[in-house]
C-alpha atoms as a PDB file:
ATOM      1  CA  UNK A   1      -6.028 -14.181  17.111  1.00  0.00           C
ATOM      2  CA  UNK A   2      -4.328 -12.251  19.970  1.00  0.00           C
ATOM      3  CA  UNK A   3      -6.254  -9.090  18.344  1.00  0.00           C
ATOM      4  CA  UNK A   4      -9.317 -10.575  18.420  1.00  0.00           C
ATOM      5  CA  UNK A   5      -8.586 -11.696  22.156  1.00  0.00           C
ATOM      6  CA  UNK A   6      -8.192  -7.912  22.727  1.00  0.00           C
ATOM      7  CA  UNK A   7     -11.142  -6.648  21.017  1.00  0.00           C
ATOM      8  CA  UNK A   8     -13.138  -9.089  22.998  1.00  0.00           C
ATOM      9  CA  UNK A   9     -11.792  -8.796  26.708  1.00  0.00           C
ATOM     10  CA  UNK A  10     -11.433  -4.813  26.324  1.00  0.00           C
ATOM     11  CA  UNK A  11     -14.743  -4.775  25.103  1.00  0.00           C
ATOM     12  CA  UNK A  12     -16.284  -6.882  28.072  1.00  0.00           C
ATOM     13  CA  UNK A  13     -14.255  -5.242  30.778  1.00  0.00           C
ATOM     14  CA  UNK A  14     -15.982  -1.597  29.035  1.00  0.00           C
ATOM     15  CA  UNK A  15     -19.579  -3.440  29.739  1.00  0.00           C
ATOM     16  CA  UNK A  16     -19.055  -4.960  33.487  1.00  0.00           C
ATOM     17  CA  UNK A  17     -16.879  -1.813  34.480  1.00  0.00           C
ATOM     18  CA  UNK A  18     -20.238  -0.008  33.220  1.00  0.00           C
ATOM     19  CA  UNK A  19     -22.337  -2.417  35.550  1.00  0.00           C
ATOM     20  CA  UNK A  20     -20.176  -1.357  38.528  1.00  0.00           C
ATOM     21  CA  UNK A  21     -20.178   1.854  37.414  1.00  0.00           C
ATOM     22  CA  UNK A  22     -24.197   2.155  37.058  1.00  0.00           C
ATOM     23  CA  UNK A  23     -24.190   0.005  40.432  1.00  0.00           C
ATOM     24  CA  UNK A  24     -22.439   2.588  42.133  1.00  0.00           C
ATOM     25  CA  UNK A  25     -24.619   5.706  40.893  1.00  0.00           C
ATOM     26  CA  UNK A  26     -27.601   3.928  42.175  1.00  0.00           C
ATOM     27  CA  UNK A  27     -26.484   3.603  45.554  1.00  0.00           C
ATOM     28  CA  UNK A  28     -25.329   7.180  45.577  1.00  0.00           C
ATOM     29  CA  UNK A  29     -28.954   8.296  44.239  1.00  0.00           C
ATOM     30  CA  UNK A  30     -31.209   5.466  46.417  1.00  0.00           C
ATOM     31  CA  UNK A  31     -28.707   5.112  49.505  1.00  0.00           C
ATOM     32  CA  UNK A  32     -27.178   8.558  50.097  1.00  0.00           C
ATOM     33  CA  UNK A  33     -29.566  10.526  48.251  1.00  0.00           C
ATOM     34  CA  UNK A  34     -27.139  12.899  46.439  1.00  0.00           C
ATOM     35  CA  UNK A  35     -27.740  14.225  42.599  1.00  0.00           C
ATOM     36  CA  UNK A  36     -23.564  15.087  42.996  1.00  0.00           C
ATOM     37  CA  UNK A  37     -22.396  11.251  42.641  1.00  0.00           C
ATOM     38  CA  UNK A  38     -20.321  12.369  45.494  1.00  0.00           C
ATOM     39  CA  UNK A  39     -19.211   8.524  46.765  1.00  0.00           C
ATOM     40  CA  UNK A  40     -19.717   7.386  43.034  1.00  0.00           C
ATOM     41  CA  UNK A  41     -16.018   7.177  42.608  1.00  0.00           C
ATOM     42  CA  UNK A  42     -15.018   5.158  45.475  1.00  0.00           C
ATOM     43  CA  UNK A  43     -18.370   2.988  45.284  1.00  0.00           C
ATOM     44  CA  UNK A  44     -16.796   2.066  41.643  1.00  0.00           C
ATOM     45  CA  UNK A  45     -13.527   1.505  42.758  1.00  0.00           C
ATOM     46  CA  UNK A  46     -14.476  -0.954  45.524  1.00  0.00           C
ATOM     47  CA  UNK A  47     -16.971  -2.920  42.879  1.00  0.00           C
ATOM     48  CA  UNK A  48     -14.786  -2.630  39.778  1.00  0.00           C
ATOM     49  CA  UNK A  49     -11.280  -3.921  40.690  1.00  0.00           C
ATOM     50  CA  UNK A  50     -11.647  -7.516  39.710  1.00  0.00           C
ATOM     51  CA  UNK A  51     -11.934  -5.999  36.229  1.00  0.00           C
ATOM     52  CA  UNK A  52     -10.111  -3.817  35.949  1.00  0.00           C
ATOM     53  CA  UNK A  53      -7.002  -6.294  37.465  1.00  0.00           C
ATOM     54  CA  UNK A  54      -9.146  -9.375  35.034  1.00  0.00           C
ATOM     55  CA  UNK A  55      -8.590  -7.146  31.940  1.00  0.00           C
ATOM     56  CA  UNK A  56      -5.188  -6.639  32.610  1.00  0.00           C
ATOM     57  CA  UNK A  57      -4.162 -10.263  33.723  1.00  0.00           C
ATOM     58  CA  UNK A  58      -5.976 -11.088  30.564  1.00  0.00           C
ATOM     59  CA  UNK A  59      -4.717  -8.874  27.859  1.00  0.00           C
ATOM     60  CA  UNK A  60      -1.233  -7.958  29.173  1.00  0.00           C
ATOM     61  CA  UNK A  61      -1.436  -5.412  26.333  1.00  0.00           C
ATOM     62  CA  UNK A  62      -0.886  -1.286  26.300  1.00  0.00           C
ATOM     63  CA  UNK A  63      -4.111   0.017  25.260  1.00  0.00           C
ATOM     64  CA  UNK A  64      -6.372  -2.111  26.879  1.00  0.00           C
ATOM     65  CA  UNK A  65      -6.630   0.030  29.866  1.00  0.00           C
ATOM     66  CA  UNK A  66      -6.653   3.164  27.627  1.00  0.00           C
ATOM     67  CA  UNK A  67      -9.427   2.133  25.856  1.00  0.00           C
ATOM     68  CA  UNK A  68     -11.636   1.721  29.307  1.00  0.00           C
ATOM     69  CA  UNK A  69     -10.647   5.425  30.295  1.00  0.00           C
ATOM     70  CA  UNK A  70     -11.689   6.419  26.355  1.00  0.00           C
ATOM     71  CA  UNK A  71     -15.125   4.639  27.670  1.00  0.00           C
ATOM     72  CA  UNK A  72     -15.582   6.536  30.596  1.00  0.00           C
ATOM     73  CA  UNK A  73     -14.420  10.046  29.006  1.00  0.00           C
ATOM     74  CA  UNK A  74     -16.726   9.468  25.908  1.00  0.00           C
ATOM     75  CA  UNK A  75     -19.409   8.241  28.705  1.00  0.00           C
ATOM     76  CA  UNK A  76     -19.240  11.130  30.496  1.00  0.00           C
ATOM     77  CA  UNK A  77     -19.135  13.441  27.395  1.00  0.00           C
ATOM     78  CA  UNK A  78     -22.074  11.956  26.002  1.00  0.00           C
ATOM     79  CA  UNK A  79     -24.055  11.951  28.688  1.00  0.00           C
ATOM     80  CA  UNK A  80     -24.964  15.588  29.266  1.00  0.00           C
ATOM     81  CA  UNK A  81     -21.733  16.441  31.391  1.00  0.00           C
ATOM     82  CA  UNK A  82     -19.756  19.262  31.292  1.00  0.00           C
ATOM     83  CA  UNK A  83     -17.370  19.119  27.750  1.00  0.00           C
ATOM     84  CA  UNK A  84     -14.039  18.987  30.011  1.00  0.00           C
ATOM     85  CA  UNK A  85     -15.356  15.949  31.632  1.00  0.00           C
ATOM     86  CA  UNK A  86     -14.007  13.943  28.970  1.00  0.00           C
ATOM     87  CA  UNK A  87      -9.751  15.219  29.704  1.00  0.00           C
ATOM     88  CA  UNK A  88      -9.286  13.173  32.998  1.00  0.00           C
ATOM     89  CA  UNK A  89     -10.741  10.237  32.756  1.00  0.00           C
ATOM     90  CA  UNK A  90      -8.610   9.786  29.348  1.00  0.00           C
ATOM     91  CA  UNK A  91      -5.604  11.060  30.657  1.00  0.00           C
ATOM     92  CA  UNK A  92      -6.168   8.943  33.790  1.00  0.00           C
ATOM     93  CA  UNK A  93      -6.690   5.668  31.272  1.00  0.00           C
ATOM     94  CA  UNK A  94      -3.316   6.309  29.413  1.00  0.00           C
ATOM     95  CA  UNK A  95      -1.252   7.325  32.476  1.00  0.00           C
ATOM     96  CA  UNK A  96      -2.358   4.157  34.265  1.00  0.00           C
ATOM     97  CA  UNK A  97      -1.939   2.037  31.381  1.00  0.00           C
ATOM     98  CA  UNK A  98       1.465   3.221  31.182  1.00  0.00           C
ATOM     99  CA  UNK A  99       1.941   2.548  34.706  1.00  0.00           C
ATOM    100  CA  UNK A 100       0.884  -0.935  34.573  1.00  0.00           C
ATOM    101  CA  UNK A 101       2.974  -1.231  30.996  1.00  0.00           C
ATOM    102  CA  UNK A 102       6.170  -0.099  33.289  1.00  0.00           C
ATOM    103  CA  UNK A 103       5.674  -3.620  35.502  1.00  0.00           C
ATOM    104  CA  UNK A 104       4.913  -5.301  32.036  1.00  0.00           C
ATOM    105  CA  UNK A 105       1.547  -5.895  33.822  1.00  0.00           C
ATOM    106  CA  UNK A 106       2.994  -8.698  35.777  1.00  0.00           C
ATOM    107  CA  UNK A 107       3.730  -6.559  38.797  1.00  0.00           C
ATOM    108  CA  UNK A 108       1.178  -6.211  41.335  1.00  0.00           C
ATOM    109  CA  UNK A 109       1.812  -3.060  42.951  1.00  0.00           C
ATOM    110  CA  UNK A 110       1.993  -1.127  39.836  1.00  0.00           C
ATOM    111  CA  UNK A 111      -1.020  -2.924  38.972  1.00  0.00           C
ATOM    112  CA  UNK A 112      -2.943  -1.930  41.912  1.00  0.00           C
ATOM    113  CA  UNK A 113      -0.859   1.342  42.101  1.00  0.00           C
ATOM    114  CA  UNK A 114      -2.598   2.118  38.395  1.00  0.00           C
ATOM    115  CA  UNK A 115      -5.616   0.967  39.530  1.00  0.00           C
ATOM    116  CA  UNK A 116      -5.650   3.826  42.122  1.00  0.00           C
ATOM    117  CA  UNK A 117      -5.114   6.274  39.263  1.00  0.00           C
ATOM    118  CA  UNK A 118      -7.395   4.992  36.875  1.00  0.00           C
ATOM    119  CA  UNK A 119      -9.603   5.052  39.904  1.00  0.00           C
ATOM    120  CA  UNK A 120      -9.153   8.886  39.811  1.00  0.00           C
ATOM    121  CA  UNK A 121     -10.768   9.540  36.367  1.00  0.00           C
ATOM    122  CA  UNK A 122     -14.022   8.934  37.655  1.00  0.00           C
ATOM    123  CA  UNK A 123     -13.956  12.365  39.565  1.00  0.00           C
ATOM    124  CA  UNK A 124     -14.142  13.858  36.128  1.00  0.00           C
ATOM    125  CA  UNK A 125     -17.290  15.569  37.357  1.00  0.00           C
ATOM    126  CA  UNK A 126     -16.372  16.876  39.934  1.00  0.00           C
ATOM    127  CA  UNK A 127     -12.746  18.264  38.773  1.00  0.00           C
ATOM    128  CA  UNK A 128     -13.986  20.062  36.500  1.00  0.00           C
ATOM    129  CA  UNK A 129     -16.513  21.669  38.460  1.00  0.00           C
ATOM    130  CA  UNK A 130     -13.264  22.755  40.867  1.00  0.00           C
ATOM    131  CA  UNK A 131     -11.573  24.214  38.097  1.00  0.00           C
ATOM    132  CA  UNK A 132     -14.292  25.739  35.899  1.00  0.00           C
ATOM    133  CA  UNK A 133     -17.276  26.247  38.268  1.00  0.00           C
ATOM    134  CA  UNK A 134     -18.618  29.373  36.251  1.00  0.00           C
ATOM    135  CA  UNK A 135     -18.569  27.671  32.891  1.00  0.00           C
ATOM    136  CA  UNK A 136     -19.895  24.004  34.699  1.00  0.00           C
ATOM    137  CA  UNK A 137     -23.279  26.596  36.436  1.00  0.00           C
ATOM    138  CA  UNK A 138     -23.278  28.459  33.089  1.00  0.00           C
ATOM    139  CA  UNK A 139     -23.527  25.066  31.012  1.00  0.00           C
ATOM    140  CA  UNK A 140     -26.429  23.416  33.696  1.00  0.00           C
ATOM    141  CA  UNK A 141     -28.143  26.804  33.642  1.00  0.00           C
ATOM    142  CA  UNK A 142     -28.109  26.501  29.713  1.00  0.00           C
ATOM    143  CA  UNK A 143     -29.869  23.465  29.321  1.00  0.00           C
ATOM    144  CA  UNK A 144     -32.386  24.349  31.441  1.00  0.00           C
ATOM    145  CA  UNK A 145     -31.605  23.226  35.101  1.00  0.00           C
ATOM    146  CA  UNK A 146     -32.954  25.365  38.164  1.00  0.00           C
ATOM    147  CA  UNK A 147     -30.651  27.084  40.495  1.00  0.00           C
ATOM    148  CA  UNK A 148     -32.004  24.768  42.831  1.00  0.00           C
ATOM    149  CA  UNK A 149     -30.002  21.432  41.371  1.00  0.00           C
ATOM    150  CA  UNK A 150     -27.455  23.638  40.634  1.00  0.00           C
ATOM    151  CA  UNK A 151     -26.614  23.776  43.941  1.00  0.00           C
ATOM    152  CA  UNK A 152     -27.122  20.864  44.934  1.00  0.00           C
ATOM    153  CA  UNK A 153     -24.768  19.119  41.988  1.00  0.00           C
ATOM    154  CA  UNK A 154     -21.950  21.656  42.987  1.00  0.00           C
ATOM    155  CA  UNK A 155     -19.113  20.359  44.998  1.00  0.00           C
ATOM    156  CA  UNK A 156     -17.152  23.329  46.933  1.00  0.00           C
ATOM    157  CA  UNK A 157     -13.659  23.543  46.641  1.00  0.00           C
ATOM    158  CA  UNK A 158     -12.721  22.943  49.873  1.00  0.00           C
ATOM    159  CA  UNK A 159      -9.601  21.132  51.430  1.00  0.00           C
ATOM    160  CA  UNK A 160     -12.359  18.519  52.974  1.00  0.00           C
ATOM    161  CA  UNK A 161     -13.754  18.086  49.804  1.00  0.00           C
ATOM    162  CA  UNK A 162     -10.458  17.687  48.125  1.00  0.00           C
ATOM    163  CA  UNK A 163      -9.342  15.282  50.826  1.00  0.00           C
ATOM    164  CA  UNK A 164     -12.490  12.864  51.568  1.00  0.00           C
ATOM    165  CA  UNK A 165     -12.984  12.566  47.329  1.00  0.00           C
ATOM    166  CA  UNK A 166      -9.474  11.807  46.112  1.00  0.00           C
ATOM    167  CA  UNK A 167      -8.258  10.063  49.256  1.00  0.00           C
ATOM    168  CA  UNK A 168     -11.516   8.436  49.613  1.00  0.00           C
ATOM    169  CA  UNK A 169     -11.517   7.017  46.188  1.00  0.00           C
ATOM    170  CA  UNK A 170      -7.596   6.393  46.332  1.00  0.00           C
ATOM    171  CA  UNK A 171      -8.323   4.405  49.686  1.00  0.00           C
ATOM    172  CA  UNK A 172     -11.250   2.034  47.722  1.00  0.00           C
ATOM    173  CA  UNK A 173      -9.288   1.716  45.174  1.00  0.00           C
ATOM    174  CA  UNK A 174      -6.356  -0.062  47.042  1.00  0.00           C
ATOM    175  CA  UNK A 175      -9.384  -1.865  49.135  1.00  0.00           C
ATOM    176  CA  UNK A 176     -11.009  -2.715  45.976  1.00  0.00           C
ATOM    177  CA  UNK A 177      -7.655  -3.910  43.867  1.00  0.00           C
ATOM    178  CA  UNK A 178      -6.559  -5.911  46.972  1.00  0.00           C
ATOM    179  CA  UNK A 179      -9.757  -8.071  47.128  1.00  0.00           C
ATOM    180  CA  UNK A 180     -10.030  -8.629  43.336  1.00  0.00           C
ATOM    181  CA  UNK A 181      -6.027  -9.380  43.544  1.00  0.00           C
ATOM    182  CA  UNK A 182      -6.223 -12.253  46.207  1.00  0.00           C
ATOM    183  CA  UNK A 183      -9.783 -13.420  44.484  1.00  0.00           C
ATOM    184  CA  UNK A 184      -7.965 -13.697  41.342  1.00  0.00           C
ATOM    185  CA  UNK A 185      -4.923 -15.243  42.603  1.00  0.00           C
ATOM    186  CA  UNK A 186      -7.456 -18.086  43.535  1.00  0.00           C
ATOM    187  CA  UNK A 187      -9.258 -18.301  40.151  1.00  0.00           C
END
């Protein structure tokens, strides 16, 4: 029974943490008109914290969390993205479920303190543009994009860029994490 429990919360969490997810990119691509999904991670992490916290309030289980980073690295390996794509968003899954494993997912600031991290796998993208940009251009150029989106996709490897992405997604994490903490405190 507690399997089946698992199966079925992990497997909803996957489906409304895609929601947010696909919530987020559409704001990016209607809002801020941007083919990069440049605020896609922190637009996630503000919508997707009552899940994330949900799932592990409701499972109190290693793996759960592990499988929603498998999700998101098979997600973005599926869907046309560069083939490293898939390394941090899975190792971002597992070290966060270990994190929240540590607090025996009772404790709220590793919870929201894994949160954060998890948080961090969805700049897959873009950290693997930053550490393979020749391969991530040679890869778009292959399947037929212009030079034009090319450069447009890429995100320089810049201090700002560095700063405003990961702090910037670490900071809606924590913003995200709090409110779905305090709104499920009153569920």
């Amino acid at each position: 029974m507690r399997q089946k429990t698992f199966i079925k919360q992990t497997s909803l969490a996957i489906l409304l943490y895609f929601i947010c997810l696909a919530l987020a990119v559409a704001i990016d691509l209607i809002f801020f008109k941007v083919k990069n999904m440049y605020h896609t991670p922190a637009l996630a992490a503000i919508f997707a914290g009552w899940i994330y916290l949900g799932l592990i309030r409701k499972t109190k289980q290693f793996g759960a969390i592990t499988c929603l980073g498998l999700f998101m690295s098979i997600f973005f390996f599926t869907s046309g993205h560069f083939v490293l794509t898939f390394l941090p968003s899975l190792l971002a899954g597992f070290v966060a479920d270990f994190l929240a494993k540590k607090g025996n997912y009772e404790n709220n600031k590793l919870n929201l303190l894994s949160y954060m991290i998890f948080s961090l796998g969805n700049l897959a993208p873009i950290i693997t543009m930053w550490l393979a940009p020749k391969a991530y251009i040679a890869q778009l150029l292959a399947k037929g994009k212009t030079q034009d989106y090319v450069n447009q996709v890429m995100v320089p490897f810049t201090a700002c860029h560095v700063l405003t992405l990961i702090g910037g997604t670490l900071i809606a994490a924590l913003i995200g994490g709090y409110i779905a903490k305090n709104w499920l405190k009153n569920k």
